[in-house]
Every structure is written in C-alpha cells, then in structure tokens.
N, C-alpha and C. Protein backbone atom coordinates (compact mmCIF):
# COMPACT_ATOMS: atom_id res chain seq x y z
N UNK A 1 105.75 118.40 117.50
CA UNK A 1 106.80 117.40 117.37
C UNK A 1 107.59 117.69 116.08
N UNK A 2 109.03 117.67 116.53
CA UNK A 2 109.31 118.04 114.92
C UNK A 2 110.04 116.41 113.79
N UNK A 3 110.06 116.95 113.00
CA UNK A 3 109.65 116.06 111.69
C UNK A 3 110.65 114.76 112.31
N UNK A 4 111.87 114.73 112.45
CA UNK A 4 112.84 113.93 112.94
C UNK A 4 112.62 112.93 113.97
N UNK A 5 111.82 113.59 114.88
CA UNK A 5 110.73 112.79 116.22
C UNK A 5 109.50 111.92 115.42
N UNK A 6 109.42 112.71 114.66
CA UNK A 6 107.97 111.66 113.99
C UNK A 6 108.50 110.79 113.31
N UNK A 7 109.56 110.81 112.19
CA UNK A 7 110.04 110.28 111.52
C UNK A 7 110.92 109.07 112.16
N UNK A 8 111.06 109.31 113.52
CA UNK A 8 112.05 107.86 114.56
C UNK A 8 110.83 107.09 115.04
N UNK A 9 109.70 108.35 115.55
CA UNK A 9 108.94 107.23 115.87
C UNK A 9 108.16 106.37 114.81
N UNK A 10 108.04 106.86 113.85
CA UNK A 10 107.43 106.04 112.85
C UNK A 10 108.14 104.67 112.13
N UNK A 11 109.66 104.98 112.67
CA UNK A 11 110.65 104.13 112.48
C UNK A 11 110.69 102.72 113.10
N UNK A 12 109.97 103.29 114.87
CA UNK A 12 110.05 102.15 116.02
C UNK A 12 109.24 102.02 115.75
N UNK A 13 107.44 102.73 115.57
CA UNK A 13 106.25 101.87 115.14
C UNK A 13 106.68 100.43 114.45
N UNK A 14 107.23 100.67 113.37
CA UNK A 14 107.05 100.15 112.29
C UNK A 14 108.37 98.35 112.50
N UNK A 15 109.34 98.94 113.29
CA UNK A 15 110.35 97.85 113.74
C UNK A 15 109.44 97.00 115.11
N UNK A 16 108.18 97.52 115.68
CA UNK A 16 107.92 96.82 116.64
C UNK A 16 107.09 96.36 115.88
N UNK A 17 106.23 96.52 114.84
CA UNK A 17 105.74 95.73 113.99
C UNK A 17 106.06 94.55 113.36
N UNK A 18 106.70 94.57 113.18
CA UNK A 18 107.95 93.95 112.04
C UNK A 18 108.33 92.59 113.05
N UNK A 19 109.08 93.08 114.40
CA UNK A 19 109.15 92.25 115.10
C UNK A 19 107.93 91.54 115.46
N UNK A 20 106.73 91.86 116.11
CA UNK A 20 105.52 91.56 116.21
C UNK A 20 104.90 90.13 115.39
N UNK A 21 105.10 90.67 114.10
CA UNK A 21 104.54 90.02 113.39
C UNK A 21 105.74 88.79 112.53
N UNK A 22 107.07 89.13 112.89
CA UNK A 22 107.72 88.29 112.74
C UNK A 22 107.59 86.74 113.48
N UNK A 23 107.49 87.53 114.97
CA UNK A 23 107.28 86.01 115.92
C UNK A 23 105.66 86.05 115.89
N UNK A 24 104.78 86.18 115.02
CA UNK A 24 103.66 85.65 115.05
C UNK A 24 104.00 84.38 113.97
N UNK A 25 104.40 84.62 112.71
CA UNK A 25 104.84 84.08 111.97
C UNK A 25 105.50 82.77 112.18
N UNK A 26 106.21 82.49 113.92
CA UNK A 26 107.08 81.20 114.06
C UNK A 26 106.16 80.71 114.95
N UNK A 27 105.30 81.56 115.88
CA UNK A 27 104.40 80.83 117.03
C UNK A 27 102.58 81.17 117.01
N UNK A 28 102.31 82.34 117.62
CA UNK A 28 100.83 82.13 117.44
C UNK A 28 99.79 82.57 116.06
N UNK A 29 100.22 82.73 115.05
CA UNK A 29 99.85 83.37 113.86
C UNK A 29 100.10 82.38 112.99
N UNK A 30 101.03 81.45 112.88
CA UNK A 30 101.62 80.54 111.99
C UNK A 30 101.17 80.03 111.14
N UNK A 31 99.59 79.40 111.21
CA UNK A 31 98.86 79.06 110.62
C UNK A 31 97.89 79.97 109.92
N UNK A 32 97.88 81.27 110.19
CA UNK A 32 97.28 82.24 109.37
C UNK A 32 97.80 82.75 108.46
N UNK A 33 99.50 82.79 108.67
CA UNK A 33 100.12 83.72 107.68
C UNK A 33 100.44 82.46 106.49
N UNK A 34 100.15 80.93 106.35
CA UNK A 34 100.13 80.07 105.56
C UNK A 34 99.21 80.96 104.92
N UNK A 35 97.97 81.00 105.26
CA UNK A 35 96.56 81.51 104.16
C UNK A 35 96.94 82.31 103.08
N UNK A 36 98.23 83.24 103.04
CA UNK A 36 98.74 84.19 102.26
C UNK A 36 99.86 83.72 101.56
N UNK A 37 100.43 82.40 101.32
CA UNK A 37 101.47 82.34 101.01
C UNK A 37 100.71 81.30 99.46
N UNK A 38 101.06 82.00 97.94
CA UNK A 38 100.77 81.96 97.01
C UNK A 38 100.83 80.42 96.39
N UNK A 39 99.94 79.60 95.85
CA UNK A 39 100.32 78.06 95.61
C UNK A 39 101.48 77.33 94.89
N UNK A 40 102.33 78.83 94.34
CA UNK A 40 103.04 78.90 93.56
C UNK A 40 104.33 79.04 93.54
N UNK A 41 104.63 78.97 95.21
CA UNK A 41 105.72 79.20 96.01
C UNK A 41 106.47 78.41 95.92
N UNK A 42 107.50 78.07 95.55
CA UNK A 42 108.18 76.65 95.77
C UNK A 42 108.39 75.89 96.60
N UNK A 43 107.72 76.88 97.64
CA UNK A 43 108.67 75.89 99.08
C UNK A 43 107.68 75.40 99.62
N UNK A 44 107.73 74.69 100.73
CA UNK A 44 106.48 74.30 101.72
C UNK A 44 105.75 75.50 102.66
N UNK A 45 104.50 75.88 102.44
CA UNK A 45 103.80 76.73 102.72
C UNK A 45 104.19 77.52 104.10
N UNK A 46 104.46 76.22 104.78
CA UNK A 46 104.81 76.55 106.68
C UNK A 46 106.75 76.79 106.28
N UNK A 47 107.89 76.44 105.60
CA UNK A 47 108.72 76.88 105.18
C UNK A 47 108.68 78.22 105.24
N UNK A 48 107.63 78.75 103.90
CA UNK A 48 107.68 79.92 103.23
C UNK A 48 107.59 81.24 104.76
N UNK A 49 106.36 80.57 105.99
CA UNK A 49 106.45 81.40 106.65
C UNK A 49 107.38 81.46 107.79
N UNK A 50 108.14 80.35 107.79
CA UNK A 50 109.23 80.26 108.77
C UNK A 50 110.27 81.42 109.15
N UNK A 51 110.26 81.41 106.96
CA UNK A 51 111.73 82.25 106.80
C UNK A 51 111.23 83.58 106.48
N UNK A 52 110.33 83.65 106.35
CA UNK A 52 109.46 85.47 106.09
C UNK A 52 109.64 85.90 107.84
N UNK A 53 108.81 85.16 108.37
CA UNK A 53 109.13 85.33 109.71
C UNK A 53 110.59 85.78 110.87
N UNK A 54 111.79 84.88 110.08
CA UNK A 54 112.96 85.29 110.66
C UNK A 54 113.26 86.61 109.55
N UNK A 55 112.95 86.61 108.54
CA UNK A 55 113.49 88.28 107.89
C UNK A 55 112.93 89.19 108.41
N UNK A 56 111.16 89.18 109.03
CA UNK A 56 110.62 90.23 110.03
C UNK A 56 111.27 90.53 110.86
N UNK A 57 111.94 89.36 111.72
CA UNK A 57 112.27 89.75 113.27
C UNK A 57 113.51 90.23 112.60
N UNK A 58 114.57 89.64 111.95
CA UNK A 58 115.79 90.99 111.58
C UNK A 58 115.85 92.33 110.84
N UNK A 59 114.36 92.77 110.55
CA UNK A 59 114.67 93.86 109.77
C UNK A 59 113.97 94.51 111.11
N UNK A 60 112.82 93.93 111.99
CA UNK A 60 112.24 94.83 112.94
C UNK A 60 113.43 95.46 113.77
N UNK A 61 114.24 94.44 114.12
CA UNK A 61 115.14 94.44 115.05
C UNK A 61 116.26 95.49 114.39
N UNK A 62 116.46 95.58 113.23
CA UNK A 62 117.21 96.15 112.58
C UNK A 62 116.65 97.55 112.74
N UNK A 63 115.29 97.65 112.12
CA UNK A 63 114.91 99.56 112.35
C UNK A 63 114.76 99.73 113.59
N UNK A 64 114.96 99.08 114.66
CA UNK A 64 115.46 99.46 116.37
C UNK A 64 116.51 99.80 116.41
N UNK A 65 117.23 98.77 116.43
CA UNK A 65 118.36 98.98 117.14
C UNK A 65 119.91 99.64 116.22
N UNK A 66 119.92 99.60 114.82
CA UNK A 66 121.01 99.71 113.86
C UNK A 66 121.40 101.47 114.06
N UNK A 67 122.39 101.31 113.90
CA UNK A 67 122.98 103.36 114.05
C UNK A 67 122.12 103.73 112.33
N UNK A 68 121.91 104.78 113.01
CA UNK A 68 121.52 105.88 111.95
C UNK A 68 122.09 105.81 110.78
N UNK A 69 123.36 105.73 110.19
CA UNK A 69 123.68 105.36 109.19
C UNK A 69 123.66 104.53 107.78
N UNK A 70 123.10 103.40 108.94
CA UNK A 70 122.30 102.46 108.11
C UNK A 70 120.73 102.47 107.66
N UNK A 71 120.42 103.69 108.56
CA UNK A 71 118.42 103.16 108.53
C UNK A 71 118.00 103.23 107.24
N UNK A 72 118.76 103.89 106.13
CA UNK A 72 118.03 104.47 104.74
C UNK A 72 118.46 103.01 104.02
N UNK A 73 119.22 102.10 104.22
CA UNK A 73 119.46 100.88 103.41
C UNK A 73 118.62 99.83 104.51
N UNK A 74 118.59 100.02 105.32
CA UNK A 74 117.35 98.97 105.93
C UNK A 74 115.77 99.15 105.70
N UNK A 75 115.77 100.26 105.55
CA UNK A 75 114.68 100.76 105.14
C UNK A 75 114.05 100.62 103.92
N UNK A 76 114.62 100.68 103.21
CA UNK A 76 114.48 99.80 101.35
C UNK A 76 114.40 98.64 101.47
N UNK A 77 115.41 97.80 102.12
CA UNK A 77 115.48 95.91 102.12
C UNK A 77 113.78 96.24 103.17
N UNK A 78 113.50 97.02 103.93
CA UNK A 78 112.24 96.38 104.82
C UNK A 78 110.51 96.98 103.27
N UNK A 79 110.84 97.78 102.74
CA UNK A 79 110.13 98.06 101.68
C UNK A 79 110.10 97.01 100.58
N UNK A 80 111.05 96.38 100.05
CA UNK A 80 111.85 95.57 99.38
C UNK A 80 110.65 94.22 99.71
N UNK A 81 111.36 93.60 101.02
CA UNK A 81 110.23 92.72 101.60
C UNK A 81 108.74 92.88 101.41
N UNK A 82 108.04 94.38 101.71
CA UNK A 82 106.60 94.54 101.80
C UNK A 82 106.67 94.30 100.40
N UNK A 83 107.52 94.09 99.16
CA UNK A 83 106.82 94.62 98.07
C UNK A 83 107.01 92.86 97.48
N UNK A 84 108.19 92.14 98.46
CA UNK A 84 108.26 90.79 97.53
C UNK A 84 106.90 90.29 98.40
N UNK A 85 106.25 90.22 99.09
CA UNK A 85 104.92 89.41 100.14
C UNK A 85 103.68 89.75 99.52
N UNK A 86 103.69 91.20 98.95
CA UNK A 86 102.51 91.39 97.96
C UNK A 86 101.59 90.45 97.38
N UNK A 87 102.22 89.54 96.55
CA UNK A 87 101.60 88.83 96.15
C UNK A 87 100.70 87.85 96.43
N UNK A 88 101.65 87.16 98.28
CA UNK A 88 100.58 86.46 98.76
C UNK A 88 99.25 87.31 99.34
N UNK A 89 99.43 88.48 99.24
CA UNK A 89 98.03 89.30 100.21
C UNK A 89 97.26 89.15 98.28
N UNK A 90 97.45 89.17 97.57
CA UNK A 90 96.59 89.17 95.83
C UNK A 90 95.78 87.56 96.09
N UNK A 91 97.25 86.52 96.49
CA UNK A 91 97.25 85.48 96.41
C UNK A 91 95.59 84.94 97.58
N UNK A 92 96.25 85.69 98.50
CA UNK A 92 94.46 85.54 99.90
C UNK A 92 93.02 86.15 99.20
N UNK A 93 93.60 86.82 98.27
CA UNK A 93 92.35 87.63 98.13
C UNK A 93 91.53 86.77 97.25
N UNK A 94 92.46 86.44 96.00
CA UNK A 94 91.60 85.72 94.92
C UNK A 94 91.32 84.25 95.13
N UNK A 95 92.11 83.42 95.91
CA UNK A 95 91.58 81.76 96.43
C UNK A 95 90.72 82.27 97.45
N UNK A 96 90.62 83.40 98.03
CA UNK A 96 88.93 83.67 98.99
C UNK A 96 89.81 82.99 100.67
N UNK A 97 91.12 82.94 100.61
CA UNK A 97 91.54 82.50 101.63
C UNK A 97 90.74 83.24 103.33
N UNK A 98 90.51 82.97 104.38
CA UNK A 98 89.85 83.53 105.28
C UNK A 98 91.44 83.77 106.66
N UNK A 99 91.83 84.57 107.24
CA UNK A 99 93.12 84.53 108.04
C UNK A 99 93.12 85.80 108.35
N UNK A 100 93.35 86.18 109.84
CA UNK A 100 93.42 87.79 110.49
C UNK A 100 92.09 88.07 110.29
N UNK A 101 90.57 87.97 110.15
CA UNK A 101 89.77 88.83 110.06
C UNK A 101 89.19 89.26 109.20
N UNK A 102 90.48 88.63 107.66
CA UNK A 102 90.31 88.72 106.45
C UNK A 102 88.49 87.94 105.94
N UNK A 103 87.82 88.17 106.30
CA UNK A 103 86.94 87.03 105.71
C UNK A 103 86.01 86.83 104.70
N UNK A 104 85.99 88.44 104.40
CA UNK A 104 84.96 88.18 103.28
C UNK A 104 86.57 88.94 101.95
N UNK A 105 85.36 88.96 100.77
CA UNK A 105 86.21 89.19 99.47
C UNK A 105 86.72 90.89 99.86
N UNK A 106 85.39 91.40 100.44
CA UNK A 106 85.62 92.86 100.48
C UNK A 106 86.43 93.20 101.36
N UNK A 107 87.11 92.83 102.39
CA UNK A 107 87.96 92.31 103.71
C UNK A 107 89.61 92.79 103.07
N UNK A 108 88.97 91.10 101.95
CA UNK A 108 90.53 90.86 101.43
C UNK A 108 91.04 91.78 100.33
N UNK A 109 90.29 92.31 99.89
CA UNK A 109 90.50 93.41 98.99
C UNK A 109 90.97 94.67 99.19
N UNK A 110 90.42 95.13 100.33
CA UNK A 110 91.06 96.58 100.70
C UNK A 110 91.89 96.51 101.17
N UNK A 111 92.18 95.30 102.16
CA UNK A 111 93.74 94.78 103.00
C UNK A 111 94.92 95.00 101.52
N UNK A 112 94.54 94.97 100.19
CA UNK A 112 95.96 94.63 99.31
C UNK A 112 96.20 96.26 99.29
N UNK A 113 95.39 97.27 99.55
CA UNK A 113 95.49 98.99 99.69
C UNK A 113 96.83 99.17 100.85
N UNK A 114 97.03 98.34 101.66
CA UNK A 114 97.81 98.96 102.92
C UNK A 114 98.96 98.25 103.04
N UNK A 115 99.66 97.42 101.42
CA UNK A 115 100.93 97.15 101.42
C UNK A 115 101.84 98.62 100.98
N UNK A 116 101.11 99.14 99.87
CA UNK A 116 101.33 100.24 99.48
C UNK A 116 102.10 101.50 100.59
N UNK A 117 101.40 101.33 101.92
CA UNK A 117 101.39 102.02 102.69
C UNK A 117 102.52 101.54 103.52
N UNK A 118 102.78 100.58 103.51
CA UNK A 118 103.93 100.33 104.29
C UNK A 118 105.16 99.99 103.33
N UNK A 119 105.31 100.11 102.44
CA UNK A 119 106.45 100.39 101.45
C UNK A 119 106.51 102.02 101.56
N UNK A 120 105.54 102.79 101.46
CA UNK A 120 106.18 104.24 101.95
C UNK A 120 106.16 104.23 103.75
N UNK A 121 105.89 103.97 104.24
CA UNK A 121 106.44 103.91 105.80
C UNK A 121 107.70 103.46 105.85
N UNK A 122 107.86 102.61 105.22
CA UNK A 122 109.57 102.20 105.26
C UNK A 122 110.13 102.86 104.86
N UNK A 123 110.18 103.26 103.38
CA UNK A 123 110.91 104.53 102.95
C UNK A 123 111.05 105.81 103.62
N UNK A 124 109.53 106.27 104.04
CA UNK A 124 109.72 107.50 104.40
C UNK A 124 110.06 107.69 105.93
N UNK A 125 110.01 106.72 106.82
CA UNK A 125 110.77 106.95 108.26
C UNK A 125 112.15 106.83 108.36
N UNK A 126 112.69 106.12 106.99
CA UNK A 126 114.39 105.63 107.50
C UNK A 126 114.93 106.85 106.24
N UNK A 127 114.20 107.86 105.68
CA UNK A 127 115.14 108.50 104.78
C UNK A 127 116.06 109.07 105.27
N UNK A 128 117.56 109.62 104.65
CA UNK A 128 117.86 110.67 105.09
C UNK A 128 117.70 111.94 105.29
C-alpha cells in the first residue's frame, strides 16, 4: 500500500472515530464521558460533554468529507482538541473516576499514553 493510501486511510479511521465517539458523547456514552470532564470546568459537566461532542462530530465529519486542501488545518484543530481534553483523561485518572473499562488506577493510567497517539494520528494522516 503506498504511503498516501495509508495515510487517507488513517485519515477515515480516525474521522469515523471522531464521529463515533462524538454521538456517543450526545446519546449512549453520555454519562461516561461526564467521568472525564475535570471539576474545574466551568460549565455543567453534561454541558461540557454536549459541546465536546458536537466538535467530534464536526471535525470527524470534517476529516471525511473536506477537499484535500484543507485536511492539514483540520488536522491540527482535530490534534488541537486531543490536546485541549487531556486533562480530563489526568482529571479520570487522579479522582479514581471508573467510565469505558477505565476501572482500576492502572487502567486509568496507561489510557493518558494514547492521547499522545492521537495528536500524532491527526497530524500525521492530514499532513501534506
């Protein structure tokens, strides 16, 4: 496969993700992705995931469907995002929050390893 094929599909992986977990965020997940949202948030917890949730479904929808031109600036704003949410995955880890499977400390701990990973997935599928 050459690099360009991997690099689109890693593009749609990552936008069906995005979407995925966007509308988990408004319907069956809703109450899990609260567990991650930091006490320190200003807004109302179920707020905080309302609107995380509609920025998923437009950036998923965005690394689908947007012309090529744009993917390297959607691709940063979708890195951008993994890197502003960080905190609530610190935030699950250290209140011992339990959500996704997360359940023990050691759970929640290695889960904060694979934001990292999707800040370079974003970057590196939409580069030019």
């Amino acid at each position: 496969m050459k690099e360009e094929q991997i690099k689109k599909a890693a593009r749609l992986l990552l936008g069906a993700g995005l979407l995925t977990a966007g509308i988990g965020h408004l319907t069956f997940a809703r109450k899990a992705f609260q567990a991650q949202v930091p006490d320190w948030v200003p807004l109302k917890k179920d707020d905080t995931v309302v609107y995380s949730g509609l920025a998923e479904i437009g950036l998923g929808a965005a690394l689908l469907l947007a012309p090529k031109k744009y993917q390297n600036n959607i691709g940063k704003i979708a890195a951008g995002l993994f890197t502003a949410v960080f905190p609530g995955n610190i935030s699950q880890f250290t209140h011992g929050r339990s959500a996704f499977g997360l359940n023990t400390d050691a759970k929640r701990f290695s889960r904060l390893f694979f934001q990292p990973v999707l800040v370079y997935w974003a970057l590196k599928s939409t580069a030019k």
